[in-house]
C-alpha atoms as a PDB file:
ATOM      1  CA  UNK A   1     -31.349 -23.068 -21.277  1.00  0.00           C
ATOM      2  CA  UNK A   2     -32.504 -19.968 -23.590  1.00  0.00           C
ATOM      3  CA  UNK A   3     -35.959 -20.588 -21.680  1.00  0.00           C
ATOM      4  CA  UNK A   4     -34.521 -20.169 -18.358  1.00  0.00           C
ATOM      5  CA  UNK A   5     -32.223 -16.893 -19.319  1.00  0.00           C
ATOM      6  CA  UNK A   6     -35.329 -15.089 -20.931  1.00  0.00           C
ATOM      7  CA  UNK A   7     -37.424 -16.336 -17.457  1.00  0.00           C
ATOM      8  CA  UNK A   8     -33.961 -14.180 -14.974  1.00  0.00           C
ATOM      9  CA  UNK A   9     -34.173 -11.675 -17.779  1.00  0.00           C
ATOM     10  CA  UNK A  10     -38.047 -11.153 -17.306  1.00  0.00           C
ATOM     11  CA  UNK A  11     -38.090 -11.550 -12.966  1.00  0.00           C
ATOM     12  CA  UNK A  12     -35.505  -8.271 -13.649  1.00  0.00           C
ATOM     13  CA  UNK A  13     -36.947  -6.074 -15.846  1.00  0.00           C
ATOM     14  CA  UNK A  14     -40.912  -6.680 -14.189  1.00  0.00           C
ATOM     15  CA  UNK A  15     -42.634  -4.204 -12.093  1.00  0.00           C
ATOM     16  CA  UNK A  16     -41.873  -5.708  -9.116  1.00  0.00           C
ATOM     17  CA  UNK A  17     -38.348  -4.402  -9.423  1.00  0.00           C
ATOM     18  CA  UNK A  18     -39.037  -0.918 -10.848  1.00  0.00           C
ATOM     19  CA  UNK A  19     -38.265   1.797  -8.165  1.00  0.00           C
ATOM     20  CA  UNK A  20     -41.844   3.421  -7.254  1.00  0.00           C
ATOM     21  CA  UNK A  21     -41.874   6.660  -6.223  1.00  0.00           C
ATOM     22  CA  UNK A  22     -44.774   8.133  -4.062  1.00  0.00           C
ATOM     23  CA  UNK A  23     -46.479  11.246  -6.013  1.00  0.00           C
ATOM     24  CA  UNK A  24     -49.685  11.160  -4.487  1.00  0.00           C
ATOM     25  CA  UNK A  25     -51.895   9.488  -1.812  1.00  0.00           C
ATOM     26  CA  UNK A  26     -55.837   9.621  -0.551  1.00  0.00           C
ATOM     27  CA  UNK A  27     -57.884   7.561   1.202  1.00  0.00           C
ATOM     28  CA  UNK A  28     -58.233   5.229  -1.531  1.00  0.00           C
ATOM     29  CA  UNK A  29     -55.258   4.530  -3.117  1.00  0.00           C
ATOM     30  CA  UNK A  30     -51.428   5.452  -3.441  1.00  0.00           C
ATOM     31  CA  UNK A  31     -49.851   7.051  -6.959  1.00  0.00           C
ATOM     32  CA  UNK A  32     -46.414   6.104  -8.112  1.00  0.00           C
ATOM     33  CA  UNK A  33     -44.620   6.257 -11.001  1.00  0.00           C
ATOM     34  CA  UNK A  34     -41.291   4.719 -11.828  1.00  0.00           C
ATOM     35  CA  UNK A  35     -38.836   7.233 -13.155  1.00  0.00           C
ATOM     36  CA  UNK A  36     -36.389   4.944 -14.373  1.00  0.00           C
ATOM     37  CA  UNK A  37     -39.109   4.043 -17.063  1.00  0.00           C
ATOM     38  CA  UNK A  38     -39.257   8.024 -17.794  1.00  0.00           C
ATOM     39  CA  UNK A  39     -38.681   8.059 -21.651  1.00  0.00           C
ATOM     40  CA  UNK A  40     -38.646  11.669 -23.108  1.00  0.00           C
ATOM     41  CA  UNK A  41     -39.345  12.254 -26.487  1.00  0.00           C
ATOM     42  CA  UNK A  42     -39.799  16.475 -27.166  1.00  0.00           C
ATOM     43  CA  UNK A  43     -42.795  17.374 -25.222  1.00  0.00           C
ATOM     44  CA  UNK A  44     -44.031  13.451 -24.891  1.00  0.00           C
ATOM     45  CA  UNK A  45     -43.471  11.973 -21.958  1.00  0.00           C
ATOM     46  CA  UNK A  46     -43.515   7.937 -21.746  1.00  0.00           C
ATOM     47  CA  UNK A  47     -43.969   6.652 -18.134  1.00  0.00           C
ATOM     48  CA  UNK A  48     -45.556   3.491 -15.602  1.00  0.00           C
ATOM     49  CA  UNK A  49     -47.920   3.715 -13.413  1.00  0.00           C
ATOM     50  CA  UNK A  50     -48.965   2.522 -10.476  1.00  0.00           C
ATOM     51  CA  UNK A  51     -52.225   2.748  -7.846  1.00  0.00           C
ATOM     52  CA  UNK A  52     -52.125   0.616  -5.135  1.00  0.00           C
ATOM     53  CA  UNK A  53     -55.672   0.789  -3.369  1.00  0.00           C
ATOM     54  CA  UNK A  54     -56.285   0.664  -0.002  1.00  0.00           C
ATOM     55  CA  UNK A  55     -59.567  -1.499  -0.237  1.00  0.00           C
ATOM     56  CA  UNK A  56     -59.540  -4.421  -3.069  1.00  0.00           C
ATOM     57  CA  UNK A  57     -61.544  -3.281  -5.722  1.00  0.00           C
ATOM     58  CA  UNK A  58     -64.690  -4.990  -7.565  1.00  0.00           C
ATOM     59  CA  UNK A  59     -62.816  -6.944  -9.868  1.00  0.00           C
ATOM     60  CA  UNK A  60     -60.341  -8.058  -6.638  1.00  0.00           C
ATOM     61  CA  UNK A  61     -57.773  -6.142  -7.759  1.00  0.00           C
ATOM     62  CA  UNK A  62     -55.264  -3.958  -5.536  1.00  0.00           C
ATOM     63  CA  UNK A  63     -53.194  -2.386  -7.798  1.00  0.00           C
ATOM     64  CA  UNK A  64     -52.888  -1.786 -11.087  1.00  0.00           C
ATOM     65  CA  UNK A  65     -49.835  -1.187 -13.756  1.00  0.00           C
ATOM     66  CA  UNK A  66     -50.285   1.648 -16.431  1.00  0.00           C
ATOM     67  CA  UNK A  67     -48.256   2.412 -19.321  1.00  0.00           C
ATOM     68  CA  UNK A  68     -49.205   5.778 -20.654  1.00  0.00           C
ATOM     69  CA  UNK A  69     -47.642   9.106 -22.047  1.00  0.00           C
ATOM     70  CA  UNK A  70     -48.028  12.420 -21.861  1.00  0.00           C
ATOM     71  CA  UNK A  71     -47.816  15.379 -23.729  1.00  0.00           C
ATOM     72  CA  UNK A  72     -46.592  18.055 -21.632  1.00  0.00           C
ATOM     73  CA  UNK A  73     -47.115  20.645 -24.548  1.00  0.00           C
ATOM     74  CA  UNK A  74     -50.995  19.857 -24.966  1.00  0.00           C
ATOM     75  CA  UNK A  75     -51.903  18.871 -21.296  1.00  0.00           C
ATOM     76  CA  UNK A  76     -53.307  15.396 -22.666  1.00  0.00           C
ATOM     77  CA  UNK A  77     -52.210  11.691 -22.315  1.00  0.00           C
ATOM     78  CA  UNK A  78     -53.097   8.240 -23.448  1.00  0.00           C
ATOM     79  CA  UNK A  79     -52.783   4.818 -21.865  1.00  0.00           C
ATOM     80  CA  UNK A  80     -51.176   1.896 -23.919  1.00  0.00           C
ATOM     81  CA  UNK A  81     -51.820  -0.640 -21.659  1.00  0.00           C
ATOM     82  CA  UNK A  82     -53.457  -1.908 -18.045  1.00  0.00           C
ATOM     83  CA  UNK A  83     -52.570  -4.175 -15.664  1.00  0.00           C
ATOM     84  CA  UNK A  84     -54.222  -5.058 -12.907  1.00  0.00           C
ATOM     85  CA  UNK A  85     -53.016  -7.651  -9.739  1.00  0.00           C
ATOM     86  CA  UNK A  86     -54.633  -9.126  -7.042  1.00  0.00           C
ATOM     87  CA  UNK A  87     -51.149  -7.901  -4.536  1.00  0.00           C
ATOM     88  CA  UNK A  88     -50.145  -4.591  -4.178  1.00  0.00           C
ATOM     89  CA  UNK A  89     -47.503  -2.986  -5.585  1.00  0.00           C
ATOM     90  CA  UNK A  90     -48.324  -5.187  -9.328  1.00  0.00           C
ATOM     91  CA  UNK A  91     -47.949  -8.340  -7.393  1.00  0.00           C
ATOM     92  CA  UNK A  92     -49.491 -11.404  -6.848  1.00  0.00           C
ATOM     93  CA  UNK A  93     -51.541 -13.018  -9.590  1.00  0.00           C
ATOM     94  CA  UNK A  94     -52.058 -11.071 -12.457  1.00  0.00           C
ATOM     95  CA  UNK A  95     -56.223 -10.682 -12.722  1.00  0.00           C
ATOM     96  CA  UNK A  96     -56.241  -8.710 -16.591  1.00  0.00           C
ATOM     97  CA  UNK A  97     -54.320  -6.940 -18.913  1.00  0.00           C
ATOM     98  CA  UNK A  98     -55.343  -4.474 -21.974  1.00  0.00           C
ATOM     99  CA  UNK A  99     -53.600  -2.879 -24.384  1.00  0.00           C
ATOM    100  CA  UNK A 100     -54.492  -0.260 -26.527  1.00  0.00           C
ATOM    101  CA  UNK A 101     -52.872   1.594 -29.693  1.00  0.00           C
ATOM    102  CA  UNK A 102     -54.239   4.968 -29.086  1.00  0.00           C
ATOM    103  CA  UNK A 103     -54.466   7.528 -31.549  1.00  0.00           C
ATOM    104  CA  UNK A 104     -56.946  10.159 -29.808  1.00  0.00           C
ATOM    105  CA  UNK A 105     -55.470  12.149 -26.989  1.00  0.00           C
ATOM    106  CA  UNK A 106     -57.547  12.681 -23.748  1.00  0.00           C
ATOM    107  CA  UNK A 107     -57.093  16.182 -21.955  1.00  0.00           C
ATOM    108  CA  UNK A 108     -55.857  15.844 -18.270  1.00  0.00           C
ATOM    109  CA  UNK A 109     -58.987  16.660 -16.098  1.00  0.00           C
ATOM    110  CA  UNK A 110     -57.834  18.956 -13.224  1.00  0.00           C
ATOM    111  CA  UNK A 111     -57.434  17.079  -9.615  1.00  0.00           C
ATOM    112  CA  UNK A 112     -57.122  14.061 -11.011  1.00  0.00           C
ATOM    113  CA  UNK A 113     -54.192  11.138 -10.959  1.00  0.00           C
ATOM    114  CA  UNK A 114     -53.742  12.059 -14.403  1.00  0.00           C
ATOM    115  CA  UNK A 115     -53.499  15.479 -13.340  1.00  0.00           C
ATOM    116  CA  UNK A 116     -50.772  14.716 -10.741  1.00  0.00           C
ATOM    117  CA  UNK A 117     -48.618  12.305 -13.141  1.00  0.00           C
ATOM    118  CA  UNK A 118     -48.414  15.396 -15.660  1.00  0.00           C
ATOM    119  CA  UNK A 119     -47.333  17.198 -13.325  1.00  0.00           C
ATOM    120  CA  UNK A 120     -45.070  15.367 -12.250  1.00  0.00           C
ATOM    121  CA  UNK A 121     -43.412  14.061 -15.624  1.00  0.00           C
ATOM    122  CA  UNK A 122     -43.884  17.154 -17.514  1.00  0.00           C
ATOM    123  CA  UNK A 123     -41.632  18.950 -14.938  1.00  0.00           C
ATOM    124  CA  UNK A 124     -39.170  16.857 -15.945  1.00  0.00           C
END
């Protein structure tokens, strides 16, 4: 019984059912992040990602799930984990995850997605 309660409690609180909002699109992929998962901490900023590629990419993936935060104070970010699915929108079968404990910040590059999630959450 516990198994099958922790297996509802996990189909609710997955990706699938976070509320994606658009904050940037090319001719390659589309950006969203969900703001319900917006955590804000001082300057930090915790958030998920998500790219959802037009094309499926070398490793047959067409999206894929980050978990980063940024510092809104220091323009730089780091990325806990990665998740990458063969569906869009982090569906289908789930083709890798990695997960980091980051110590070194990275600087947002301009005209970047990383750049355009900063934005975004930092004027929050």
């Amino acid at each position: 019984m516990k198994t099958l309660l922790l297996a509802i409690l996990f189909l609710f609180t997955s990706s699938a059912w976070a509320e994606w909002i658009t904050i940037g699109e090319n001719d390659a992929d589309t950006l969203y992040i969900d703001f319900a998962s917006l955590k804000p901490n001082g300057q930090i900023r915790k958030i998920q990602e998500l790219q959802d590629f037009k094309q499926r990419g070398k490793g047959g993936e067409m999206s894929v799930l980050t978990k980063s935060e940024y510092d809104c104070e220091k323009l730089s970010y780091r990325v806990f984990a990665v998740t990458t699915y063969a569906g869009s929108m982090a569906t289908g079968k789930k083709l890798s995850t990695k997960t980091a404990n980051p110590k070194a910040w990275v600087l947002v590059i301009p005209q970047t997605d990383s750049e355009t999630v900063f934005e975004t959450v930092c004027a929050q």
